[in-house]
Protein backbone atom coordinates (compact mmCIF):
# COMPACT_ATOMS: atom_id res chain seq x y z
CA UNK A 1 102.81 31.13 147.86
CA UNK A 2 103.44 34.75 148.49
CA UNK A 3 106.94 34.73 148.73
CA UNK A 4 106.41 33.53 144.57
CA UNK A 5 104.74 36.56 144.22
CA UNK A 6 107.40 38.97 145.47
CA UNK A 7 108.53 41.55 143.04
CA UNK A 8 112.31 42.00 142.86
CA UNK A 9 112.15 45.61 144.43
CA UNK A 10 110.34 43.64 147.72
CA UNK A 11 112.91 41.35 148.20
CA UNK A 12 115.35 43.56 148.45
CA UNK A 13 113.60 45.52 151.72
CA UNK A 14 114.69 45.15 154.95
CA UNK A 15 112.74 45.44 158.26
CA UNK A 16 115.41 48.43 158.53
CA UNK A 17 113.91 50.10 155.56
CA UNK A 18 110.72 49.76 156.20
CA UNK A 19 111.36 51.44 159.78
CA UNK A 20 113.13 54.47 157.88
CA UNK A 21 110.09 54.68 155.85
CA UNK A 22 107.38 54.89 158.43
CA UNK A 23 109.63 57.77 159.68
CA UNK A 24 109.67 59.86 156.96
CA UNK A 25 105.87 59.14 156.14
CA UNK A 26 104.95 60.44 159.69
CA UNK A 27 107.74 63.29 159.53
CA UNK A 28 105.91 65.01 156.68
CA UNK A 29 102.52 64.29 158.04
CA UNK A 30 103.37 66.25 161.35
CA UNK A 31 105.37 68.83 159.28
CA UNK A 32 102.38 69.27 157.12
CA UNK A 33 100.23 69.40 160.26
CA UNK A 34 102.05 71.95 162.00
CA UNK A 35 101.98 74.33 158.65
CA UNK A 36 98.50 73.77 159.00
CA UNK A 37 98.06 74.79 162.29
CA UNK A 38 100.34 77.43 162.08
CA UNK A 39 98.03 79.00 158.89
CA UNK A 40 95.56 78.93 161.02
CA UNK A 41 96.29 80.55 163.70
CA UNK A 42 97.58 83.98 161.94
CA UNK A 43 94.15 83.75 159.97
CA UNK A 44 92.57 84.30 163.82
CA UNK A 45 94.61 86.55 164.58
CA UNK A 46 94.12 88.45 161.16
CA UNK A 47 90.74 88.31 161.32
CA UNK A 48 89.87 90.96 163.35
CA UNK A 49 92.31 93.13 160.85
CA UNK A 50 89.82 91.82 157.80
CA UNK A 51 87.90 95.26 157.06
CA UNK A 52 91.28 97.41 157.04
CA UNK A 53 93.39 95.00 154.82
CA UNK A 54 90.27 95.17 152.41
CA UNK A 55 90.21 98.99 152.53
CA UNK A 56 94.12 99.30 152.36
CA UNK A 57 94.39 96.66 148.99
CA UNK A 58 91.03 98.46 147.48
CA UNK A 59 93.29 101.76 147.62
CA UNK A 60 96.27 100.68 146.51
CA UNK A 61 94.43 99.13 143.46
CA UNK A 62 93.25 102.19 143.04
CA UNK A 63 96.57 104.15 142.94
CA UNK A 64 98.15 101.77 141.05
CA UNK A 65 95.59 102.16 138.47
CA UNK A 66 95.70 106.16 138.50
CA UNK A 67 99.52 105.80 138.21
CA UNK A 68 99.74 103.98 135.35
CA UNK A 69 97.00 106.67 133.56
CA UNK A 70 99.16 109.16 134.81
CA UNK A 71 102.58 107.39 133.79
CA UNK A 72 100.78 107.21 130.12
CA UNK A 73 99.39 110.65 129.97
CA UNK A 74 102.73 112.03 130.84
CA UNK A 75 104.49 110.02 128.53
CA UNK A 76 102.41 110.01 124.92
CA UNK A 77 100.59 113.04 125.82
CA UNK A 78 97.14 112.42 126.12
CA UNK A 79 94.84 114.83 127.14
CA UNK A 80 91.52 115.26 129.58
CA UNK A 81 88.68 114.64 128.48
CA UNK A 82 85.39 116.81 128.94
CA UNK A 83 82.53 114.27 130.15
CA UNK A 84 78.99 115.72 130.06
CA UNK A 85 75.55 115.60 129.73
CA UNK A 86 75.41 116.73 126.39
CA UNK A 87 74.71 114.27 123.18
CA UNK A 88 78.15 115.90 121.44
CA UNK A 89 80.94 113.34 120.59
CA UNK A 90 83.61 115.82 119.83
CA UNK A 91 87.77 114.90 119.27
CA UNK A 92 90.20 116.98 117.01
CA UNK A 93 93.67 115.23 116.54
CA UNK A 94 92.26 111.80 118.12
CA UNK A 95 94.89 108.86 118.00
CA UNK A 96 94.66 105.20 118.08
CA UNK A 97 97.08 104.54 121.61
CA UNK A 98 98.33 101.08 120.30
CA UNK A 99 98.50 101.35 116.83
CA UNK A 100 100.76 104.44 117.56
CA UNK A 101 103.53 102.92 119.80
CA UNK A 102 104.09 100.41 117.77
CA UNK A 103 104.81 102.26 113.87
CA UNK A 104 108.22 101.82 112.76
CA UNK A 105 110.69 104.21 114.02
CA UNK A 106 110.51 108.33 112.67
CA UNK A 107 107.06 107.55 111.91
CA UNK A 108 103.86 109.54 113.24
CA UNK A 109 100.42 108.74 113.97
CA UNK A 110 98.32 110.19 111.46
CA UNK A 111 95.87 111.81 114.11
CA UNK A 112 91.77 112.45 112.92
CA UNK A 113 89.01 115.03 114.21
CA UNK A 114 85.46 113.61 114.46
CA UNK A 115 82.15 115.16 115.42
CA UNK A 116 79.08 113.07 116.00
CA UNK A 117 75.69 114.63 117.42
CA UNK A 118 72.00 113.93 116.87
CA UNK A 119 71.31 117.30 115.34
CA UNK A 120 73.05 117.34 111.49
CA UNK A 121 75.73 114.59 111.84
CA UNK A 122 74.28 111.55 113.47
CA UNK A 123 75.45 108.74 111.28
CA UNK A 124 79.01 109.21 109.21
CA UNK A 125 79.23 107.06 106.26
CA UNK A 126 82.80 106.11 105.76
CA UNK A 127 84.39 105.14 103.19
CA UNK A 128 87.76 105.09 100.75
CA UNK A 129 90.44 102.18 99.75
CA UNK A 130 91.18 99.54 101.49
CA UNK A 131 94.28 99.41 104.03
CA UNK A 132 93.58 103.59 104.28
CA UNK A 133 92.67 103.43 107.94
CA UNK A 134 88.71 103.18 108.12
CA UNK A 135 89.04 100.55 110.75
CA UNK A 136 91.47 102.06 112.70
CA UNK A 137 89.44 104.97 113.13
CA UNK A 138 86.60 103.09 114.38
CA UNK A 139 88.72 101.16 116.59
CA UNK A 140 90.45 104.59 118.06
CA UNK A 141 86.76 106.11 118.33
CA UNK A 142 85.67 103.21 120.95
CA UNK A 143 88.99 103.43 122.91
CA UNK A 144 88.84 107.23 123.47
CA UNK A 145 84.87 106.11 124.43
CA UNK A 146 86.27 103.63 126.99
CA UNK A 147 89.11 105.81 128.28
CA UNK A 148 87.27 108.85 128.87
CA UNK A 149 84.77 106.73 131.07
CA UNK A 150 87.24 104.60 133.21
CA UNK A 151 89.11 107.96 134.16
CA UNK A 152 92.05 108.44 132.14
CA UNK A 153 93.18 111.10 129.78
CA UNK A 154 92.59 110.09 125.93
CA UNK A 155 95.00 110.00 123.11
CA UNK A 156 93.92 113.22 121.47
CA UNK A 157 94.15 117.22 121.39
CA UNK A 158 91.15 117.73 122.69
CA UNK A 159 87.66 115.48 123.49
CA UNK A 160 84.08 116.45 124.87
CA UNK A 161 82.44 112.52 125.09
CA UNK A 162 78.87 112.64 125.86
CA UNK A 163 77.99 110.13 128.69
CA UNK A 164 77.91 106.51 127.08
CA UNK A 165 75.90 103.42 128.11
CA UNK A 166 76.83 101.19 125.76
CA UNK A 167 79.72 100.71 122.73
CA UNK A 168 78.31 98.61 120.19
CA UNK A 169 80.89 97.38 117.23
CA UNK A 170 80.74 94.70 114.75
CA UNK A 171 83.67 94.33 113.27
CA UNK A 172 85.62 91.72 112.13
CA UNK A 173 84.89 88.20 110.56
CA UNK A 174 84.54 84.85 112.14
CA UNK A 175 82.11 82.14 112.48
CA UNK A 176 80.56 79.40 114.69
CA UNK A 177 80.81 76.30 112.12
CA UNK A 178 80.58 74.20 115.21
CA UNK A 179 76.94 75.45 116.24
CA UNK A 180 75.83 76.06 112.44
CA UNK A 181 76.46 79.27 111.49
CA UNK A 182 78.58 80.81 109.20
CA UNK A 183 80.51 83.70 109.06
CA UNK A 184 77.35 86.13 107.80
CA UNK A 185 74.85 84.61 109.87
CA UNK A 186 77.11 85.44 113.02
CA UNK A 187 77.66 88.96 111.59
CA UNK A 188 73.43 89.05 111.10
CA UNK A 189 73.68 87.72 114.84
CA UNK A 190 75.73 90.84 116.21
CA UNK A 191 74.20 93.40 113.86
CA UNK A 192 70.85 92.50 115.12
CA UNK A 193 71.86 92.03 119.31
CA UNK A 194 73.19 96.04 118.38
CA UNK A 195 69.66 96.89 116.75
CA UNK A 196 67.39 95.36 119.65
CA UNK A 197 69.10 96.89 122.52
CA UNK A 198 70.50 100.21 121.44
CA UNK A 199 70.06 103.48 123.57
CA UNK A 200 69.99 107.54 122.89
CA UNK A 201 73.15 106.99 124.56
CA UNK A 202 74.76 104.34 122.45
CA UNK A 203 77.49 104.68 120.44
CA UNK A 204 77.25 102.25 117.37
CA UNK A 205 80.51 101.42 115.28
CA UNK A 206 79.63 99.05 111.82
CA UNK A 207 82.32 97.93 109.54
CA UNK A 208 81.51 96.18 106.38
CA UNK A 209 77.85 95.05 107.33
CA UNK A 210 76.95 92.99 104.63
CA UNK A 211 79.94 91.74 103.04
CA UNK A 212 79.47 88.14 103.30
CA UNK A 213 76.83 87.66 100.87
CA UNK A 214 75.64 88.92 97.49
CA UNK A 215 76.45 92.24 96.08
CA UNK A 216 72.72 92.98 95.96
CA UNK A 217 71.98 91.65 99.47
CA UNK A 218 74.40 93.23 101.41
CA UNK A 219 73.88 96.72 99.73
CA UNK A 220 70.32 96.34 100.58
CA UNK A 221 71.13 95.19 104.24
CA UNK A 222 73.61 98.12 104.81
CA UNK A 223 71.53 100.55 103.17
CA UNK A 224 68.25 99.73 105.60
CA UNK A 225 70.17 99.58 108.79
CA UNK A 226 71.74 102.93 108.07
CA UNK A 227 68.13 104.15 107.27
CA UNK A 228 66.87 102.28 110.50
CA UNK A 229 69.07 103.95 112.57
CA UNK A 230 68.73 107.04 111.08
CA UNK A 231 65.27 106.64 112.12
CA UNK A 232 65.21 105.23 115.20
CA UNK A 233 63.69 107.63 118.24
CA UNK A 234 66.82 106.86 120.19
CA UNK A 235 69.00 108.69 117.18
CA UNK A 236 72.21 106.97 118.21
CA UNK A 237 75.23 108.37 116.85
CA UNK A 238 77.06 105.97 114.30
CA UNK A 239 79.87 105.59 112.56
CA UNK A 240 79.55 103.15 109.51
CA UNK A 241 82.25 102.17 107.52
CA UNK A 242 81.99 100.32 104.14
CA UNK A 243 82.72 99.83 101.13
CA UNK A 244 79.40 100.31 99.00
CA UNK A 245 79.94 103.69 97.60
CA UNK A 246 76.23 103.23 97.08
CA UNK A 247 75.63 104.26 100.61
CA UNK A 248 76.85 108.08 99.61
CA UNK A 249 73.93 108.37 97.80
CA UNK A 250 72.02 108.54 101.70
CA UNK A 251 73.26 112.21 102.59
CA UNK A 252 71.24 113.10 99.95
CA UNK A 253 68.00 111.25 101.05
CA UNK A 254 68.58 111.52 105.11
CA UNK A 255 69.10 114.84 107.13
CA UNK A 256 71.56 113.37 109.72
CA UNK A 257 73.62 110.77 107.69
CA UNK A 258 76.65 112.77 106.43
CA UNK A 259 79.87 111.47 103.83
CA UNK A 260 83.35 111.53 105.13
CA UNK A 261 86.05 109.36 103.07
CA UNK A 262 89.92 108.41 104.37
CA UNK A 263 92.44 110.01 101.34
CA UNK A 264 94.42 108.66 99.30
CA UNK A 265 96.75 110.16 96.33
CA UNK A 266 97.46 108.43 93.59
CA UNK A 267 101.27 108.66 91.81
CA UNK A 268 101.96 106.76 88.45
CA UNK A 269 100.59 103.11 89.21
CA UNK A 270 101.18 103.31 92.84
CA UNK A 271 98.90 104.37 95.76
CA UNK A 272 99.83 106.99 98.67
CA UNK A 273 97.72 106.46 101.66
CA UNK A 274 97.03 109.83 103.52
CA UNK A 275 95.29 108.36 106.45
CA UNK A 276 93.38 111.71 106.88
CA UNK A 277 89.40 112.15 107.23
CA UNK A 278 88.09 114.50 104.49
CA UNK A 279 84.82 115.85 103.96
CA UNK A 280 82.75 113.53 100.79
CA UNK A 281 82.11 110.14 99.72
CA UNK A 282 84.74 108.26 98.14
CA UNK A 283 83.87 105.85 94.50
CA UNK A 284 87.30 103.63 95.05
CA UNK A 285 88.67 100.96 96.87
CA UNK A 286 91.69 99.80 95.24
CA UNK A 287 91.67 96.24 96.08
CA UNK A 288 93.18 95.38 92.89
CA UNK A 289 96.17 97.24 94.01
CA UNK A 290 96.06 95.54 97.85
CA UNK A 291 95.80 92.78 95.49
CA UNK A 292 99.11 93.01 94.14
CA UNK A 293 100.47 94.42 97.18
CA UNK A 294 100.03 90.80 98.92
CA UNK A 295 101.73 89.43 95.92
CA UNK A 296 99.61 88.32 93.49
CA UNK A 297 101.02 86.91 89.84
CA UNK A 298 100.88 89.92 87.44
CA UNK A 299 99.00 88.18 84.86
CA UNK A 300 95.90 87.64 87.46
CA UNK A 301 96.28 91.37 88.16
CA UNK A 302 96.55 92.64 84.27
CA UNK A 303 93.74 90.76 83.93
CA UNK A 304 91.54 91.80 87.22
CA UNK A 305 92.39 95.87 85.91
CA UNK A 306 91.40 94.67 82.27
CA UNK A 307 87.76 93.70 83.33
CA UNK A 308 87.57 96.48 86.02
CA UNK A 309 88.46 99.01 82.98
CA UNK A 310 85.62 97.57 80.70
CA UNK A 311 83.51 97.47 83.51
CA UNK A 312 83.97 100.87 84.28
CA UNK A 313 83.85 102.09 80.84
CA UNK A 314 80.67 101.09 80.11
CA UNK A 315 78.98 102.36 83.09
CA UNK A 316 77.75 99.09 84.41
CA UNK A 317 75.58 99.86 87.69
CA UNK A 318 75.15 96.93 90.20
CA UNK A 319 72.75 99.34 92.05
CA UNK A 320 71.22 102.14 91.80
CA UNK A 321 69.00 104.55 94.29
CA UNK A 322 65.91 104.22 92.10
CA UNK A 323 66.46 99.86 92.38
CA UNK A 324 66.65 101.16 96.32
CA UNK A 325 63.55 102.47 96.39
CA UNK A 326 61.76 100.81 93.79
CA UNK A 327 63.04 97.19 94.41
CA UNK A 328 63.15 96.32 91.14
CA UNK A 329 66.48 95.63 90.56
CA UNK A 330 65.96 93.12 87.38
CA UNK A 331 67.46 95.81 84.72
CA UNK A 332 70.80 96.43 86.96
CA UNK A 333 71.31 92.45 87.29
CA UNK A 334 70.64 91.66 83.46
CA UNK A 335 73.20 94.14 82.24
CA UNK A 336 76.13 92.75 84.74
CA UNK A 337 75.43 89.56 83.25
CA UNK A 338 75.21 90.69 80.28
CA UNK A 339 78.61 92.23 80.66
CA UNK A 340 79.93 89.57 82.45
CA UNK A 341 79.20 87.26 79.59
CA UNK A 342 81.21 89.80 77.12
CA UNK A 343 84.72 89.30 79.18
CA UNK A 344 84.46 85.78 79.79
CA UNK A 345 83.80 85.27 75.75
CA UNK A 346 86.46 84.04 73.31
CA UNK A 347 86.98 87.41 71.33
CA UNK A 348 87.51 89.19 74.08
CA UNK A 349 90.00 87.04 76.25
CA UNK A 350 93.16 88.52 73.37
CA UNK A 351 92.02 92.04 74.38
CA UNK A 352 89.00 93.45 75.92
CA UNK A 353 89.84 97.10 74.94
CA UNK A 354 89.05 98.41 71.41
CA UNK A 355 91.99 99.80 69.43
CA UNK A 356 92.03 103.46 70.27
CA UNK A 357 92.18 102.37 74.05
CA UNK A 358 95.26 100.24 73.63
CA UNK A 359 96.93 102.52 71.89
CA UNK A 360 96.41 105.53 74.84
CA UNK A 361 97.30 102.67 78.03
CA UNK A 362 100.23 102.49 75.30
CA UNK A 363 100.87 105.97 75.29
CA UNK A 364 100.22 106.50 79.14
CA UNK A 365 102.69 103.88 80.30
CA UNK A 366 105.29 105.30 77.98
CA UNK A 367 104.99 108.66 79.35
CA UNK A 368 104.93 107.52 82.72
CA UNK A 369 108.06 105.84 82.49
CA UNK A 370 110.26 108.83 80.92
CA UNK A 371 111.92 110.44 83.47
CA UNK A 372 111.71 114.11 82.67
CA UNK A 373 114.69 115.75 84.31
CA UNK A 374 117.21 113.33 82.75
CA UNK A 375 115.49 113.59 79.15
CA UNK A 376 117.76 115.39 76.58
CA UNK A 377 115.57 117.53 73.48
CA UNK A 378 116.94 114.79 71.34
CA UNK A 379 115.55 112.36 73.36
CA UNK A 380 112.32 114.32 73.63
CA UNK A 381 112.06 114.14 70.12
CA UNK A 382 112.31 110.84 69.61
CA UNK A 383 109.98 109.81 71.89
CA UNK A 384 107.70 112.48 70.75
CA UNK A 385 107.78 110.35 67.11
CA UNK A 386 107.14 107.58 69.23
CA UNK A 387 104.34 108.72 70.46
CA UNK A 388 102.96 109.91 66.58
CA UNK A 389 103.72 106.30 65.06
CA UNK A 390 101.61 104.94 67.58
CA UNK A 391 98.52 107.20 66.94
CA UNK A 392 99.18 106.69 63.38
């Protein structure tokens, strides 16, 4: 019965074979035996060698570290930092050390001086257009933090970092679907871990808090956590980037909250992004023009600039201080809805301007397209009749 059962690859093995194979079986058993054994044996003998090889690793750790902060110092010329006491946050001609070794090639960081303290400047609102560089300089802010602690020299001209406990961001967008919450609740989540267990020496960092819900709500949110903090007995220097130019409207209510804005200059239809800090508020964004920039059909961006010019022109406000402090904000919702209601109606999907502005975007786009130095005074005249026959 059990030679039935026999596969083909046991009929074919010999008494010889199986001999080999016992061989080889106990060959690698004593081989791996004798490794054993042998291990072993130099961990005895290292043992008593344990406390120096500890010490010896721990130090060369240590230098590697320090030569690789002194390997980058050397070669992007970063700076020492000034640690102290104090409750200054000082850098002039900071620098973001990735974002800078990896621009294209003949191009320069666009370096930024910033001054936080809990005396006049506190909390910075920042804002300006989008792709400018607002969270870049929040990023750079917290690495120069980090850098200055852990012992290395910082990408800037010069730094004086207060002693820091803690670096609080929130920044970004993402979610947790998976345990129920979406991508606001997990940005409520963060903002609120930063609010409950901030310091006098914290250093907060806030981009876009309140972004992922209504207009109304998020201006609301963002306006009472700059005012919290503002308030707060720890007075923990902040730098709060965002996109409600609403928030300007704070230097003017709170003593430490102070306006800067990233710059920007605009030439014909195009935008020129300075990348540099300035002193003010900023009322633009320009995400119609990011918009276009990630390729968006020209017909959905004619239209987006049509509504944002009517909008504009008739001095809609989504929010006002007063609707701040009030909370009545019933008046400000009625007229965007109002308006609203205008674009979206029949007579105003063929044109949403009246005549006289038609005829001036007319008159602008025409002017911006002559090229000056190549115009001959015949040519000038013509187009100046142009211009007449459309005004007429």
């Amino acid at each position: 019965m059990r030679k039935q059962t026999l596969t083909n690859a046991e009929r074919y093995i010999t008494p010889e074979l199986k001999e080999y194979e016992e061989k080889i079986t106990g060959a690698e058993e004593k081989i791996l035996a004798l490794e054993q054994q042998l291990y072993d044996l130099l961990l005895n003998e290292l043992f008593d060698y344990l406390a120096p090889v500890q010490t010896n690793g721990n130090l060369v750790a240590i230098l590697d570290c320090l030569c690789c902060f002194a390997h980058n110092a050397i070669h992007y010329q970063y700076k020492k930092p000034a640690l102290h006491e104090g409750e200054e946050w000082q850098v002039k001609e900071g620098r973001h050390p990735v974002i800078e070794r990896n621009l294209p090639p003949g191009e320069s960081y666009i370096s930024n001086d910033l001054d936080l303290n809990k005396t006049d400047q506190q909390i910075i609102i920042l804002t300006g257009p989008n792709m400018s560089g607002k969270s870049a300089l929040l990023r750079q802010t917290a690495l120069i933090t980090l850098m200055a602690h852990i012992g290395s020299f910082v990408p800037a001209n010069e730094a004086r970092i207060g002693l820091t406990d803690k670096i609080f961001t929130r920044v970004g967008a993402s979610d947790n679907l998976s345990g129920g919450e979406s991508t606001f609740m997990v940005e409520m989540n963060e903002t609120a871990s930063i609010i409950n267990n901030l310091t006098e020496r914290s250093l907060i960092l806030l981009d876009e808090i309140g972004r992922g819900t209504s207009t109304y709500d998020g201006i609301s949110i963002a306006w009472s956590i700059a005012e919290y903090l503002h308030n707060a007995p720890q007075k923990p220097i902040t730098l709060f980037a965002t996109h409600y130019h609403e928030l300007n409207e704070l230097e003017e209510r709170l003593l430490r909250v102070k306006n800067y804005h990233i710059t920007n200059k605009e030439i014909g239809n195009k935008i020129i992004f300075l990348r540099k800090m300035a002193r003010g508020g900023s009322t633009h964004s320009f995400g119609i023009h990011v918009a276009k920039m990630a390729g968006m059909p020209q017909s959905l961006i004619s239209r987006a600039n049509e509504i944002l010019s009517l909008l504009e022109s008739q001095h809609v406000e989504g929010f006002s201080s007063e609707a701040s402090a009030t909370g009545n904000q019933q008046k400000s919702k009625m007229s965007i809805k109002e308006k609203m209601k205008e674009i979206a109606s029949p007579q105003f999907q063929l044109s949403i301007f009246d005549a006289h502005s038609e005829t001036f975007e007319d008159i602008r786009k025409l002017l911006t397209d002559i090229d000056i130095n190549r115009l001959t005074p015949v040519e000038a005249l013509l187009k100046l009749q142009e211009i007449k026959n459309k005004i007429n």
